[in-house]
N, C-alpha and C. Protein backbone atom coordinates (compact mmCIF):
# COMPACT_ATOMS: atom_id res chain seq x y z
N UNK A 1 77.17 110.51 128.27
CA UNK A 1 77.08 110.53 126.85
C UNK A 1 78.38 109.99 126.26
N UNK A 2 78.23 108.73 125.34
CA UNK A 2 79.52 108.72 124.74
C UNK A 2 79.52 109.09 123.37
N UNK A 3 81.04 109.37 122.89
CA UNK A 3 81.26 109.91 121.60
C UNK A 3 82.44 109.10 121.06
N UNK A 4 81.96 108.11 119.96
CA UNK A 4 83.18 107.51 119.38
C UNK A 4 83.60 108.35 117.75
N UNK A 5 84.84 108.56 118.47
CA UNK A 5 85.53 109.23 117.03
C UNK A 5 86.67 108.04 116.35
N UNK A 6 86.27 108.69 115.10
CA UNK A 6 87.20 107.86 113.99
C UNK A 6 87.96 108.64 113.11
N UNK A 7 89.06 107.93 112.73
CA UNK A 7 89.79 108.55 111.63
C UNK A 7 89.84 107.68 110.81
N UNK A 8 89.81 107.76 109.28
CA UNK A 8 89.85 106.59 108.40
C UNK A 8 90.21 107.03 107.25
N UNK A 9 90.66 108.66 106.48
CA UNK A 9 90.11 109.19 106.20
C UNK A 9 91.67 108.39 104.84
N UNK A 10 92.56 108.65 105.64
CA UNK A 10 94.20 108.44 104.83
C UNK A 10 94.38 107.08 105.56
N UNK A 11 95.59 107.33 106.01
CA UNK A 11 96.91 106.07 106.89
C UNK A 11 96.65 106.23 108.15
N UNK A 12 96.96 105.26 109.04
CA UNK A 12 96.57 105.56 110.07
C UNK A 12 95.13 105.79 111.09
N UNK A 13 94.59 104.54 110.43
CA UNK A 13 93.24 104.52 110.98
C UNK A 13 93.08 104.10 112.34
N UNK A 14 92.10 104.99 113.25
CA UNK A 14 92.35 104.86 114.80
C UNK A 14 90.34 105.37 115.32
N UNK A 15 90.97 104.39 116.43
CA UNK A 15 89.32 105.42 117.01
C UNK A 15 89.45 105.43 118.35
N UNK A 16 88.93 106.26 118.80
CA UNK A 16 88.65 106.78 120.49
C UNK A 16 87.24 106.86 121.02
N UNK A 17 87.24 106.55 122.35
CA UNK A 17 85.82 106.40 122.80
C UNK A 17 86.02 107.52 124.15
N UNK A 18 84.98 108.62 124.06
CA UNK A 18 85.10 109.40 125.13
C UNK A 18 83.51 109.60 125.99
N UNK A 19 83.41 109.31 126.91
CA UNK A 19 82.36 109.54 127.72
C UNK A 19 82.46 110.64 128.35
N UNK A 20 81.32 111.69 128.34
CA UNK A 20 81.18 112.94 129.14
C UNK A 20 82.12 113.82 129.05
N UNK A 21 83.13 113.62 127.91
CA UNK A 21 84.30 114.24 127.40
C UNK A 21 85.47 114.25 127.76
N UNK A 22 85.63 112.23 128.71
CA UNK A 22 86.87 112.20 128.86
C UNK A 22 86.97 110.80 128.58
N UNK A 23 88.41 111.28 127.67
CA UNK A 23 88.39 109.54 126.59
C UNK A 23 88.97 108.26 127.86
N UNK A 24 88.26 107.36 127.42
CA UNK A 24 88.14 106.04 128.10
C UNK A 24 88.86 105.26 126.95
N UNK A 25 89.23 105.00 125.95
CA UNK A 25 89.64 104.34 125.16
C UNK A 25 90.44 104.91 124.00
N UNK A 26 91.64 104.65 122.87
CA UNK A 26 91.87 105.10 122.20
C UNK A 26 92.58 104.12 121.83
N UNK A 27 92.88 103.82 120.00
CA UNK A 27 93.57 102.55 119.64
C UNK A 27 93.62 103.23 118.03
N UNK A 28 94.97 102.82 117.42
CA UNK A 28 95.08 102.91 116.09
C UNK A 28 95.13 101.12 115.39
N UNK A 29 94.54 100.75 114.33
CA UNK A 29 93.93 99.78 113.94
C UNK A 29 95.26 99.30 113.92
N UNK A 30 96.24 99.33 113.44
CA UNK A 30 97.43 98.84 113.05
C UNK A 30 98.25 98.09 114.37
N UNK A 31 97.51 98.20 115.36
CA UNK A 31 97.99 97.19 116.76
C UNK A 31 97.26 95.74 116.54
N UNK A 32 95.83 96.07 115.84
CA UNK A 32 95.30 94.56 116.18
C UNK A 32 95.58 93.81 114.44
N UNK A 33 95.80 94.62 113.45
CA UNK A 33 96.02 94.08 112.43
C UNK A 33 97.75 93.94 112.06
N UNK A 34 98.46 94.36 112.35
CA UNK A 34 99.73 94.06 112.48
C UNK A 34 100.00 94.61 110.87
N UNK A 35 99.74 95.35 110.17
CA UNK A 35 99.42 96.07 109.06
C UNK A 35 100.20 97.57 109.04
N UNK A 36 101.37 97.97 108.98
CA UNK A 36 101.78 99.16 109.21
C UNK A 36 100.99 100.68 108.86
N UNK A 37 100.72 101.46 109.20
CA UNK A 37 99.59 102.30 109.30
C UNK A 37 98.06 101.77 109.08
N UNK A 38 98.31 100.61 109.19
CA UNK A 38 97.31 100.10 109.06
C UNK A 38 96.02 99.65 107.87
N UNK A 39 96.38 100.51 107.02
CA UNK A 39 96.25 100.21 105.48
C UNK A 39 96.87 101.33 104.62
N UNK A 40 96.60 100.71 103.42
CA UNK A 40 97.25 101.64 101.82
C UNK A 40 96.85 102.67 102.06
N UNK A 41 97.93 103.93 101.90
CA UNK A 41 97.30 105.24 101.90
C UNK A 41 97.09 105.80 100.91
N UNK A 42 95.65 105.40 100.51
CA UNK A 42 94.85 105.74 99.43
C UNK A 42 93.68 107.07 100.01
N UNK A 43 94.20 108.24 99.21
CA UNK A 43 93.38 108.86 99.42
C UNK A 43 91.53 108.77 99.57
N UNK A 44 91.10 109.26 100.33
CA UNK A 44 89.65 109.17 100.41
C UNK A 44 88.96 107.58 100.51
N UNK A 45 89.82 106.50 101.10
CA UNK A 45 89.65 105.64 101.26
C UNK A 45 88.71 105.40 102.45
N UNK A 46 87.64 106.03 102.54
CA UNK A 46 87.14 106.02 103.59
C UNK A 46 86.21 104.50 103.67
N UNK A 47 85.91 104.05 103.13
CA UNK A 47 85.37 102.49 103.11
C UNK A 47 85.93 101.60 104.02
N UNK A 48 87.31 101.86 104.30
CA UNK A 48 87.89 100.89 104.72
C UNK A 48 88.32 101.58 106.58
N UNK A 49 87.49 100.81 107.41
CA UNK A 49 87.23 102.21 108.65
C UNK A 49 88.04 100.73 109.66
N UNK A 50 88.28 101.42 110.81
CA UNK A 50 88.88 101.04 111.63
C UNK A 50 88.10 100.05 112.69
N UNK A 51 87.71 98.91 112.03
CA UNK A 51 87.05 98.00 112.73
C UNK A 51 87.07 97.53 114.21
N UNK A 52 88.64 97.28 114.07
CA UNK A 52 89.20 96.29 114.87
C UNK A 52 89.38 97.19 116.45
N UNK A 53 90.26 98.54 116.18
CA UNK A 53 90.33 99.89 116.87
C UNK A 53 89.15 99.74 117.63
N UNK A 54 87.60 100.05 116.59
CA UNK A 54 86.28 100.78 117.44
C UNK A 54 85.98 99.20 118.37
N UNK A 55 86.04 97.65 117.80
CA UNK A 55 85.62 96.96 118.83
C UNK A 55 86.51 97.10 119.92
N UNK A 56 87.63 97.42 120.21
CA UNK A 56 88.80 97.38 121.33
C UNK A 56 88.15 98.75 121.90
N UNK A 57 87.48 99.92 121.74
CA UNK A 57 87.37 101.18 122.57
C UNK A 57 86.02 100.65 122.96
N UNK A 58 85.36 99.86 122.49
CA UNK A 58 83.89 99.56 122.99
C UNK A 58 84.23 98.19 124.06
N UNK A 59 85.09 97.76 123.95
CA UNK A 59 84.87 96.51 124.78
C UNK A 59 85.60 97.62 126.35
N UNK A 60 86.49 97.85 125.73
CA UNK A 60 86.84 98.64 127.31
C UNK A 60 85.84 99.20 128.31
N UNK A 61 84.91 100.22 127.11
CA UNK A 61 84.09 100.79 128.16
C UNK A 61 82.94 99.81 128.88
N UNK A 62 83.10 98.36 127.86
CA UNK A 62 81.79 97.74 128.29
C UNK A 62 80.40 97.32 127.91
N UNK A 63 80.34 98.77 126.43
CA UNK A 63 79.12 99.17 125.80
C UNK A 63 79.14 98.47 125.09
N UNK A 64 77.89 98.27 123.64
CA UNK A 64 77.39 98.41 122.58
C UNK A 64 77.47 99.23 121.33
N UNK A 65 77.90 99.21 120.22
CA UNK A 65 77.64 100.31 119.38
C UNK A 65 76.61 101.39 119.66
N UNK A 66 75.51 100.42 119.62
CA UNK A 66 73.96 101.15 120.07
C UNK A 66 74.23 102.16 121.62
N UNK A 67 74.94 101.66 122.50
CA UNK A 67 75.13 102.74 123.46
C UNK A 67 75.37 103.79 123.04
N UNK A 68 76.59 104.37 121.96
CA UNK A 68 77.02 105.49 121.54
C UNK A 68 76.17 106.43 121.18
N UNK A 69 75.84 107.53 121.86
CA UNK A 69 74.97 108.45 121.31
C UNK A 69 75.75 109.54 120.26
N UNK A 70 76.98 109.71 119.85
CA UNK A 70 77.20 110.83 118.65
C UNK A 70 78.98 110.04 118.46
N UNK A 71 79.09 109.95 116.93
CA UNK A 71 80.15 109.62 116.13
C UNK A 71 80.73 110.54 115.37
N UNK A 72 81.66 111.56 115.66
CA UNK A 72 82.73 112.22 114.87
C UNK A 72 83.90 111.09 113.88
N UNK A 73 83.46 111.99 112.63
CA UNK A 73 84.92 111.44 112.01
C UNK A 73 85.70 112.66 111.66
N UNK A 74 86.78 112.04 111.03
CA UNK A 74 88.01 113.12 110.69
C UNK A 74 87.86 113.73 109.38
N UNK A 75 86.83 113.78 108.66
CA UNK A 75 86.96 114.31 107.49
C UNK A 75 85.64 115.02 107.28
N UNK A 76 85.44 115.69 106.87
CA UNK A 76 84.50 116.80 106.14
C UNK A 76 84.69 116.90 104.78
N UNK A 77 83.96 116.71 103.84
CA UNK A 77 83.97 116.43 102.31
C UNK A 77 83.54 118.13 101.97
N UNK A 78 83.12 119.19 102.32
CA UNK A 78 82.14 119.98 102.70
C UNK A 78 83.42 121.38 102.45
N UNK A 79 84.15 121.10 102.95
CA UNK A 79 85.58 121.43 103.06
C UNK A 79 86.47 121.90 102.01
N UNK A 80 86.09 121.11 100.81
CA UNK A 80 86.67 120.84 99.68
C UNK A 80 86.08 121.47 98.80
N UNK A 81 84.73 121.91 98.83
CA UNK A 81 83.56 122.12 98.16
C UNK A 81 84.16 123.66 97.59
């Protein structure tokens, strides 16, 4: 089973790819965009997600988006409520 997690939520946008619950991949966007944290830290900027990060944890393992069976992100809106 893999699980790609994201963070996007502030600065520092990154994602990790873990199969069977041991990560195979992990990358913060700001390596392939050369962008220091990688974008404006604009709160609740969640639109702007870590593209570049999730294709670099997917090419490692090999997969497809469509392979991924469950996607965690870093924020809960739910939270706030």
């Amino acid at each position: 089973m893999y699980t790609l997690g994201i963070n996007a939520v502030y600065h520092d946008s990154a994602a990790a790819l873990a199969k069977d619950g041991v990560v195979i991949a992990a990358a913060e966007d700001e390596r392939f965009t050369h962008v220091k944290h990688a974008k404006r830290p604009v709160p609740f900027s969640t639109w702007q997600l870590p593209f570049d990060a999730i294709d670099y944890c997917l090419k490692e393992a090999g997969i497809e988006l469509a392979d991924v069976d469950h996607v965690a992100y870093s924020y809960d809106p739910h939270l706030f409520s």
